[in-house]
PDB file of N, CA and C in Angstrom:
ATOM      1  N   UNK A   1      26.320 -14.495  -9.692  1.00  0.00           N
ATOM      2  CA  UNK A   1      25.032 -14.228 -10.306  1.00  0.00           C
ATOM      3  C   UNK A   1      25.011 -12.782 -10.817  1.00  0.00           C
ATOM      4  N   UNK A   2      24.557 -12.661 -12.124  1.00  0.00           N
ATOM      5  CA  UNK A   2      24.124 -10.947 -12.690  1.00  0.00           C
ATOM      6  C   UNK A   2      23.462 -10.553 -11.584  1.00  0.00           C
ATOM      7  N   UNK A   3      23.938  -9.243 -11.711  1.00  0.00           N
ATOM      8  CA  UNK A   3      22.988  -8.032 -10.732  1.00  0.00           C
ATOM      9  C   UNK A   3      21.192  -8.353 -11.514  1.00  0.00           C
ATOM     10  N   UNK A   4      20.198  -7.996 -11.083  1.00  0.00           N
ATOM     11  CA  UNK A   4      19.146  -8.064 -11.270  1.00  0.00           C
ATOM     12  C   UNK A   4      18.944  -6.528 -12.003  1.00  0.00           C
ATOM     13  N   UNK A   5      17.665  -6.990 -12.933  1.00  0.00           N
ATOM     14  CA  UNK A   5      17.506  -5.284 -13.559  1.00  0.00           C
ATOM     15  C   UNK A   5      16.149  -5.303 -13.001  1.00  0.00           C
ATOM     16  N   UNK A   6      16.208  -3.710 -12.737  1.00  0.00           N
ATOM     17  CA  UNK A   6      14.573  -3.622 -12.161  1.00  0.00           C
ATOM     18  C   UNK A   6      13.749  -2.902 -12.669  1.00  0.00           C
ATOM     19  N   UNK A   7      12.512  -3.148 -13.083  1.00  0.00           N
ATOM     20  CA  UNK A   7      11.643  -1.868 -13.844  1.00  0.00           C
ATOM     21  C   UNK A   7      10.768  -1.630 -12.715  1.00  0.00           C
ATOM     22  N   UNK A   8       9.842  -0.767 -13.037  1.00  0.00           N
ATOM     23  CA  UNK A   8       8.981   0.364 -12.244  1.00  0.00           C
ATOM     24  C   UNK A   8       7.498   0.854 -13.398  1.00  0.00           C
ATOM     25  N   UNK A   9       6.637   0.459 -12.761  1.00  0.00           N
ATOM     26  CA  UNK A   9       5.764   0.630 -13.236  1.00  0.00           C
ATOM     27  C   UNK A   9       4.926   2.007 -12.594  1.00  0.00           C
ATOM     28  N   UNK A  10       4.823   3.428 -13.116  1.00  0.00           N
ATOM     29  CA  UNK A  10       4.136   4.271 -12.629  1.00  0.00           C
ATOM     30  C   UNK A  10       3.618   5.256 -13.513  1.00  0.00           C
ATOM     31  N   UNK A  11       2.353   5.785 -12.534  1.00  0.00           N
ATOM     32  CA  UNK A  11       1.708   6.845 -13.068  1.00  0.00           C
ATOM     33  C   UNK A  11       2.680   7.764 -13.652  1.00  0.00           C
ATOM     34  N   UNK A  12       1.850   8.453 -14.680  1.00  0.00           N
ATOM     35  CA  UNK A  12       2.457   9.550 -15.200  1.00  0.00           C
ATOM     36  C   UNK A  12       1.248  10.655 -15.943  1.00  0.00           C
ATOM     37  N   UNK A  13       1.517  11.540 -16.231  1.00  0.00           N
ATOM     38  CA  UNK A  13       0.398  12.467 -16.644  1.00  0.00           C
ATOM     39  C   UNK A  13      -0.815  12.217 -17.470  1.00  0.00           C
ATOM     40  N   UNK A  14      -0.282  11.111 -18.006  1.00  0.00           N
ATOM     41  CA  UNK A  14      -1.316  11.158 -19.308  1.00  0.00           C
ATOM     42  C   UNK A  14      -1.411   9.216 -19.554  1.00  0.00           C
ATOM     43  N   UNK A  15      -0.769   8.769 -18.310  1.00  0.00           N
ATOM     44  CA  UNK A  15      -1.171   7.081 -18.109  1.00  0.00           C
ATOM     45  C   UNK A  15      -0.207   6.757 -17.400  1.00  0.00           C
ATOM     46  N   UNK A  16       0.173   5.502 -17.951  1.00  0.00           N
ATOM     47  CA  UNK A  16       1.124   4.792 -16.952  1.00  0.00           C
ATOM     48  C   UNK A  16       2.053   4.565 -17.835  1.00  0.00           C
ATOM     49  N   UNK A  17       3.794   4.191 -17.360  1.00  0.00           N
ATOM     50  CA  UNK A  17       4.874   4.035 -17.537  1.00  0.00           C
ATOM     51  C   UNK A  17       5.546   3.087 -16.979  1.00  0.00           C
ATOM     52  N   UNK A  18       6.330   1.932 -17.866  1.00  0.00           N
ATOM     53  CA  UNK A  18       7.454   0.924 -17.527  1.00  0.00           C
ATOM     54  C   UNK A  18       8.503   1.051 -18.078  1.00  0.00           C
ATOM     55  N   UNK A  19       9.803   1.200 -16.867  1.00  0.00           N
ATOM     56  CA  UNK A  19      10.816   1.887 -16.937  1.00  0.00           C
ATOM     57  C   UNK A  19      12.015   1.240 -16.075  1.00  0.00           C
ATOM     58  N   UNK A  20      13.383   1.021 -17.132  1.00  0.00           N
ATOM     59  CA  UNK A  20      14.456  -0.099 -15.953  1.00  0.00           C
ATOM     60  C   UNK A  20      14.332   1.674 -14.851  1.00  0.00           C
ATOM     61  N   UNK A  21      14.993   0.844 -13.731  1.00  0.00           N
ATOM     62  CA  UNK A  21      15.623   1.458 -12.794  1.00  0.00           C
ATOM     63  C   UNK A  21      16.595   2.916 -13.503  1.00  0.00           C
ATOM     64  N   UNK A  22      16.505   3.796 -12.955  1.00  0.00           N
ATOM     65  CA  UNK A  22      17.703   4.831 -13.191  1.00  0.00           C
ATOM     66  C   UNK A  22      17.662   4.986 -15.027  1.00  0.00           C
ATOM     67  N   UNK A  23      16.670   4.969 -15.605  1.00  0.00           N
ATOM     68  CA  UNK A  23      16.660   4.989 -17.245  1.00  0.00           C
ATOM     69  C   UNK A  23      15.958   6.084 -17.156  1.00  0.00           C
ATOM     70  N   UNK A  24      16.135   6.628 -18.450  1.00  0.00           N
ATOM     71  CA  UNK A  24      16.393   8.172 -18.897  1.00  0.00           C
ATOM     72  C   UNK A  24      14.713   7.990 -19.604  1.00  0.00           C
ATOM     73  N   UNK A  25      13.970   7.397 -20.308  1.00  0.00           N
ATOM     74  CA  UNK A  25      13.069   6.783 -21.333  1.00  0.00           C
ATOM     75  C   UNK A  25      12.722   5.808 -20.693  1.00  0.00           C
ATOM     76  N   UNK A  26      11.101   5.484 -20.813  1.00  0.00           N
ATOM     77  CA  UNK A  26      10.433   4.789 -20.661  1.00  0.00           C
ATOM     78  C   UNK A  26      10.594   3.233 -21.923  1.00  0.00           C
ATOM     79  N   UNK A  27      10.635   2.129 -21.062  1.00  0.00           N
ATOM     80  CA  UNK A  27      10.868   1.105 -22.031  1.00  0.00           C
ATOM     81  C   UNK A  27       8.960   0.789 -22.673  1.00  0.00           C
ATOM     82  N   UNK A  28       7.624   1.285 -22.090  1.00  0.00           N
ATOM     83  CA  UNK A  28       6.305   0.545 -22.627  1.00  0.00           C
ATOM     84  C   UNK A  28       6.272   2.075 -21.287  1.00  0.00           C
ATOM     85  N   UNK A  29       4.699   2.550 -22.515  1.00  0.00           N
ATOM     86  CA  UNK A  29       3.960   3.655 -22.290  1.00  0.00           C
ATOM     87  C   UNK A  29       2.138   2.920 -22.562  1.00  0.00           C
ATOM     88  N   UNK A  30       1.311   3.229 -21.980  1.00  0.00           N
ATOM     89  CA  UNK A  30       0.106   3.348 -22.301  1.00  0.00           C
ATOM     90  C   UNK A  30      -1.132   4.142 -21.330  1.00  0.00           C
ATOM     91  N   UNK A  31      -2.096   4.021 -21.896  1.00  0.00           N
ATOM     92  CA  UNK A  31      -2.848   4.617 -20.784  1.00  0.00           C
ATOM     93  C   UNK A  31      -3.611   3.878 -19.577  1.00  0.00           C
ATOM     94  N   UNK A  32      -3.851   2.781 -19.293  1.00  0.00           N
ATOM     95  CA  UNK A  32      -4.063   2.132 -18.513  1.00  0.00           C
ATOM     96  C   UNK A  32      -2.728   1.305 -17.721  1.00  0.00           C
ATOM     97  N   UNK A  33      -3.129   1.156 -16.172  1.00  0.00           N
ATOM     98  CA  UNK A  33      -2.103   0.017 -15.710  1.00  0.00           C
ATOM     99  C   UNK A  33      -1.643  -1.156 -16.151  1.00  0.00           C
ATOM    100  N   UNK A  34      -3.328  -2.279 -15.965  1.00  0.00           N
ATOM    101  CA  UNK A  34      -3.139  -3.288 -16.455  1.00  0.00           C
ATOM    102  C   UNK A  34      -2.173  -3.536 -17.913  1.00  0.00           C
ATOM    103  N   UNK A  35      -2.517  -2.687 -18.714  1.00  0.00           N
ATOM    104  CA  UNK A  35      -1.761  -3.369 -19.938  1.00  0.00           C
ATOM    105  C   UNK A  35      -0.111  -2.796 -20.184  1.00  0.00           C
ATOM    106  N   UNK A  36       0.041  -1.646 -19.048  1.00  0.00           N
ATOM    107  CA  UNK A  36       1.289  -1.273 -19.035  1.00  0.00           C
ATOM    108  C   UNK A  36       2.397  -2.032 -18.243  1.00  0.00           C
ATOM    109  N   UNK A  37       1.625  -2.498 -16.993  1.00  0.00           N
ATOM    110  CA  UNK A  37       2.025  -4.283 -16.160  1.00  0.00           C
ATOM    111  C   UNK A  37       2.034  -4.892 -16.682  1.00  0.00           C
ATOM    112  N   UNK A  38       1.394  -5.617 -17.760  1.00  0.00           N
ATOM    113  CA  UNK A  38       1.243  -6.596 -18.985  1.00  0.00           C
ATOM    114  C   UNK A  38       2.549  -6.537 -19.608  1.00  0.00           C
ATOM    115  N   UNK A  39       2.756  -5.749 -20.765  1.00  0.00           N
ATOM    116  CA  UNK A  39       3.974  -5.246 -21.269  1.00  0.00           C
ATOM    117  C   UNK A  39       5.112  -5.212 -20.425  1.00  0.00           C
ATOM    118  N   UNK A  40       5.612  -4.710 -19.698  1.00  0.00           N
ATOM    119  CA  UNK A  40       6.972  -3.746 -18.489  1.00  0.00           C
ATOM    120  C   UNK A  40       6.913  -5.897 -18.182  1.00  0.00           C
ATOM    121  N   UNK A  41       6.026  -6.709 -17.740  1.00  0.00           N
ATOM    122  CA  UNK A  41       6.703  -8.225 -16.958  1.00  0.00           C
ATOM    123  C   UNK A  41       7.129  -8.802 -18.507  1.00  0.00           C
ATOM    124  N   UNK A  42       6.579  -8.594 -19.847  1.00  0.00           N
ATOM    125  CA  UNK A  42       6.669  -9.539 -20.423  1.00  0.00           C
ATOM    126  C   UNK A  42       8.548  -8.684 -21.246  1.00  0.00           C
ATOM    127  N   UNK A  43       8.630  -7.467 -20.772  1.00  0.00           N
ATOM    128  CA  UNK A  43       9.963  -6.993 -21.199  1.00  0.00           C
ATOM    129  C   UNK A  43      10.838  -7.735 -20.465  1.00  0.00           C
ATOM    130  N   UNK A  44      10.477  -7.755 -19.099  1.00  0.00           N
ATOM    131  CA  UNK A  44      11.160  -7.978 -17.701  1.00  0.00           C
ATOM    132  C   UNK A  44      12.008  -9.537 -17.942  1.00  0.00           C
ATOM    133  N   UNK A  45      11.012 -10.282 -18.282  1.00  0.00           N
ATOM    134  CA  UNK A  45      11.080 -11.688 -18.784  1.00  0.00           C
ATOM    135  C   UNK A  45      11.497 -12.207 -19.525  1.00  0.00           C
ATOM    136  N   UNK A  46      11.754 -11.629 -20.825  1.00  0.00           N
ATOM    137  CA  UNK A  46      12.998 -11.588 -22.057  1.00  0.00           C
ATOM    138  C   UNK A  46      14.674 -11.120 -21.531  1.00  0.00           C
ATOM    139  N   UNK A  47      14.494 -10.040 -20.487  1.00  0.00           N
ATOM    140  CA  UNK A  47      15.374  -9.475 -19.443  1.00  0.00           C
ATOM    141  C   UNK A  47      16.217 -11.102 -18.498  1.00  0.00           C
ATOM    142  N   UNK A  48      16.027 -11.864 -18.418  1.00  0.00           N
ATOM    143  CA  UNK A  48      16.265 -13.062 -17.402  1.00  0.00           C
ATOM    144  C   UNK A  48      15.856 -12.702 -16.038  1.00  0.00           C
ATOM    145  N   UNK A  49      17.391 -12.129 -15.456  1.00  0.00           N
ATOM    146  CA  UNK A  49      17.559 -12.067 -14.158  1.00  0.00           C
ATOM    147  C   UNK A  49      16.681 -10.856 -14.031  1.00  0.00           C
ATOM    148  N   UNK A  50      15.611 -10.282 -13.388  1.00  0.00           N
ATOM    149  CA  UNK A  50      14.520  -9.217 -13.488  1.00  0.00           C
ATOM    150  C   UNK A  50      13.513  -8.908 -12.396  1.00  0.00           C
ATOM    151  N   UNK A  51      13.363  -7.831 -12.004  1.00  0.00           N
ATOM    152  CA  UNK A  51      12.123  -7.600 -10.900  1.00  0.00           C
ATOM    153  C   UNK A  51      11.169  -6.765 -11.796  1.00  0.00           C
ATOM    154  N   UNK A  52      10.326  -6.978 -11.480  1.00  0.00           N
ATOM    155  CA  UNK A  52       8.819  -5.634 -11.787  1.00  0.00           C
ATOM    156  C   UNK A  52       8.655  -5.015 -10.341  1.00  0.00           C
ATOM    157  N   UNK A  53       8.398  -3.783  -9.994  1.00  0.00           N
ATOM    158  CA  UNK A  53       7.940  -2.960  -8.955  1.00  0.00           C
ATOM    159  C   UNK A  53       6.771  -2.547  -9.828  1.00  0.00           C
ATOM    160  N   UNK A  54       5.672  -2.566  -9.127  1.00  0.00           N
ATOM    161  CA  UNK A  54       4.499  -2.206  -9.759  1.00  0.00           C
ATOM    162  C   UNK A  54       3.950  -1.155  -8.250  1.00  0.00           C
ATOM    163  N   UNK A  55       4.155   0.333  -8.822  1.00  0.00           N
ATOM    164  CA  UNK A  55       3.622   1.720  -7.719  1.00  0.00           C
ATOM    165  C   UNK A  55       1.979   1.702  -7.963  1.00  0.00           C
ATOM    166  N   UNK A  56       1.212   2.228  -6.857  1.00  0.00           N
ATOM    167  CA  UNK A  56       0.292   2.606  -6.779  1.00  0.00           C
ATOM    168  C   UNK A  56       0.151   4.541  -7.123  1.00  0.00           C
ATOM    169  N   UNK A  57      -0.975   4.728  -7.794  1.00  0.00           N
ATOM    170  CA  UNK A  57      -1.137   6.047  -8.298  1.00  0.00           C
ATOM    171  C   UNK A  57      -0.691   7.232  -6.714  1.00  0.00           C
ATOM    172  N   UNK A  58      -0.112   6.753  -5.742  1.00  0.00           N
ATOM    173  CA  UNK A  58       0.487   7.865  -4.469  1.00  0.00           C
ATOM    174  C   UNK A  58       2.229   7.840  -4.764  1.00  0.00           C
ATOM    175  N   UNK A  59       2.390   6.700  -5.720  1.00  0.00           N
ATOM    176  CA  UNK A  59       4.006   6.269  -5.853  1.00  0.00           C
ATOM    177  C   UNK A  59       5.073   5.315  -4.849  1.00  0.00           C
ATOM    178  N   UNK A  60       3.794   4.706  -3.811  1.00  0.00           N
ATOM    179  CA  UNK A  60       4.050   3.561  -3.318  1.00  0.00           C
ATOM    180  C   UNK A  60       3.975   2.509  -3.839  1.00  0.00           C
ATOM    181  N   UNK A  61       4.975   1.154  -3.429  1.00  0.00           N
ATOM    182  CA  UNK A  61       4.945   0.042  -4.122  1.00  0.00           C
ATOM    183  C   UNK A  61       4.167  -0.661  -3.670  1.00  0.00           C
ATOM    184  N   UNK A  62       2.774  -0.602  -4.774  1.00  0.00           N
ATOM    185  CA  UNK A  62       2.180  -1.767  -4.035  1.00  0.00           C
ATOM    186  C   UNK A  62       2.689  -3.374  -4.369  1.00  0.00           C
ATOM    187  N   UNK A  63       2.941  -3.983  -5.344  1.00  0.00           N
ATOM    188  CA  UNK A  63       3.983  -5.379  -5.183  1.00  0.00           C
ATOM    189  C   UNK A  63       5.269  -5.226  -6.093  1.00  0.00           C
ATOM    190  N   UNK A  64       6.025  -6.710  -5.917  1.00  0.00           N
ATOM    191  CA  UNK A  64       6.933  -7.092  -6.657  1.00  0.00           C
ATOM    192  C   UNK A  64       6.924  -8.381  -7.582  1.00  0.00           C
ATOM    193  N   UNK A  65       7.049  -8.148  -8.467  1.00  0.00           N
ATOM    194  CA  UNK A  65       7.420  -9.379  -9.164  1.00  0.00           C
ATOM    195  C   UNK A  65       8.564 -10.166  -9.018  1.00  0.00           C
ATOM    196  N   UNK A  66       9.446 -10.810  -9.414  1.00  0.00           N
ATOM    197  CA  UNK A  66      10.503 -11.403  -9.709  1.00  0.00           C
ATOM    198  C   UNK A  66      10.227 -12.641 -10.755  1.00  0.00           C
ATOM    199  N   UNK A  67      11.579 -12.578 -11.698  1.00  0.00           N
ATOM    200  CA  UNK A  67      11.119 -13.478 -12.963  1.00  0.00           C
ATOM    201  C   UNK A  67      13.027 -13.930 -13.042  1.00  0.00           C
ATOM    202  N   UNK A  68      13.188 -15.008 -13.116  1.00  0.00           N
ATOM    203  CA  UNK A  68      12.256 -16.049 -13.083  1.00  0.00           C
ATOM    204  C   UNK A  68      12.088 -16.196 -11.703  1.00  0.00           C
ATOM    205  N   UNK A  69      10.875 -16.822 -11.591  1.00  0.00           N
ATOM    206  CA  UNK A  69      10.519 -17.147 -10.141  1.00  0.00           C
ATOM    207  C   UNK A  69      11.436 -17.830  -9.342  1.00  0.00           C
ATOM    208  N   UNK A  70      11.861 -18.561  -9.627  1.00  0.00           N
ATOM    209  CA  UNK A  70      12.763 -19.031  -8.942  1.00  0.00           C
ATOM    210  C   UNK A  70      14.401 -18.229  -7.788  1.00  0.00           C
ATOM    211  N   UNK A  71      14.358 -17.322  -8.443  1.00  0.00           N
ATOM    212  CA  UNK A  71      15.612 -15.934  -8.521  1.00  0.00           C
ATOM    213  C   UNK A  71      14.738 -15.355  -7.340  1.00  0.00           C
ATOM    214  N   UNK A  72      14.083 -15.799  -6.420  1.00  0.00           N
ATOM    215  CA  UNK A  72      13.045 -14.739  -5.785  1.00  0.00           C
ATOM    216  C   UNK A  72      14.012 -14.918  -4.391  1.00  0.00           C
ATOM    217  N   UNK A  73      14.738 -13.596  -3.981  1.00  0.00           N
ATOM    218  CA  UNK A  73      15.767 -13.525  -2.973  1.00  0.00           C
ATOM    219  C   UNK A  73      14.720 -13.938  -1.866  1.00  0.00           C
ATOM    220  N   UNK A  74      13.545 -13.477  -1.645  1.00  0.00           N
ATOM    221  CA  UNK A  74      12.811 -13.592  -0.122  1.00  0.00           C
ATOM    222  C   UNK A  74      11.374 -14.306  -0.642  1.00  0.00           C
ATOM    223  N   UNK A  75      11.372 -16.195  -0.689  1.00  0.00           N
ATOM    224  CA  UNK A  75      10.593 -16.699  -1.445  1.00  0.00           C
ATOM    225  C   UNK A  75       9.760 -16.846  -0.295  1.00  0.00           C
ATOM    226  N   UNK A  76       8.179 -16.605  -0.737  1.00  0.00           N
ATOM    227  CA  UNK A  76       7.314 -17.008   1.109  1.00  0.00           C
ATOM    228  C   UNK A  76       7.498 -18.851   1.649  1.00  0.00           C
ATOM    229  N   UNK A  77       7.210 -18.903   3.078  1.00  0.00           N
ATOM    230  CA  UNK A  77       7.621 -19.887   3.857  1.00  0.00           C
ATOM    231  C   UNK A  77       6.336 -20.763   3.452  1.00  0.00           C
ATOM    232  N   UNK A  78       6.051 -22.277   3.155  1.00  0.00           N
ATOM    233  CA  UNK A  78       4.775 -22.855   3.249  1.00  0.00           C
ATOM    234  C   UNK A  78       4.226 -22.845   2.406  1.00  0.00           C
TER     235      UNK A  78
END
């Protein structure tokens, strides 16, 4: 199986930022979350094998995505 690519969704000075892992440039800039989460899953998703980390404004993760769903290494029980 491909390694998985991962983006990161976080604050930044002047809004929010979606960005692969270890990338130099932001792949989707705007000023709100929602539509910068919007954008960064629907990159993620053209991406195949793909996670979203979506940080809270302290730079903790508050969730994860995984796309396709199915690819989800730790799927919940029930």
């Amino acid at each position: 199986m491909a390694k998985r690519k991962t983006y990161h969704v976080t604050k930044t000075d002047d809004g929010w930022q979606g960005k692969i892992e270890n990338g130099k440039r932001a792949s989707v800039k705007g000023k709100t979350k929602e539509e910068v989460v919007k954008k960064t899953i629907e990159v993620a998703k053209k991406q195949g094998n793909s996670s979203v980390k979506i940080h809270k404004r302290d730079g903790k993760i508050q969730e994860e995505r995984t796309y396709p769903k199915g690819t989800d290494p730790f799927p919940p029980k029930g």
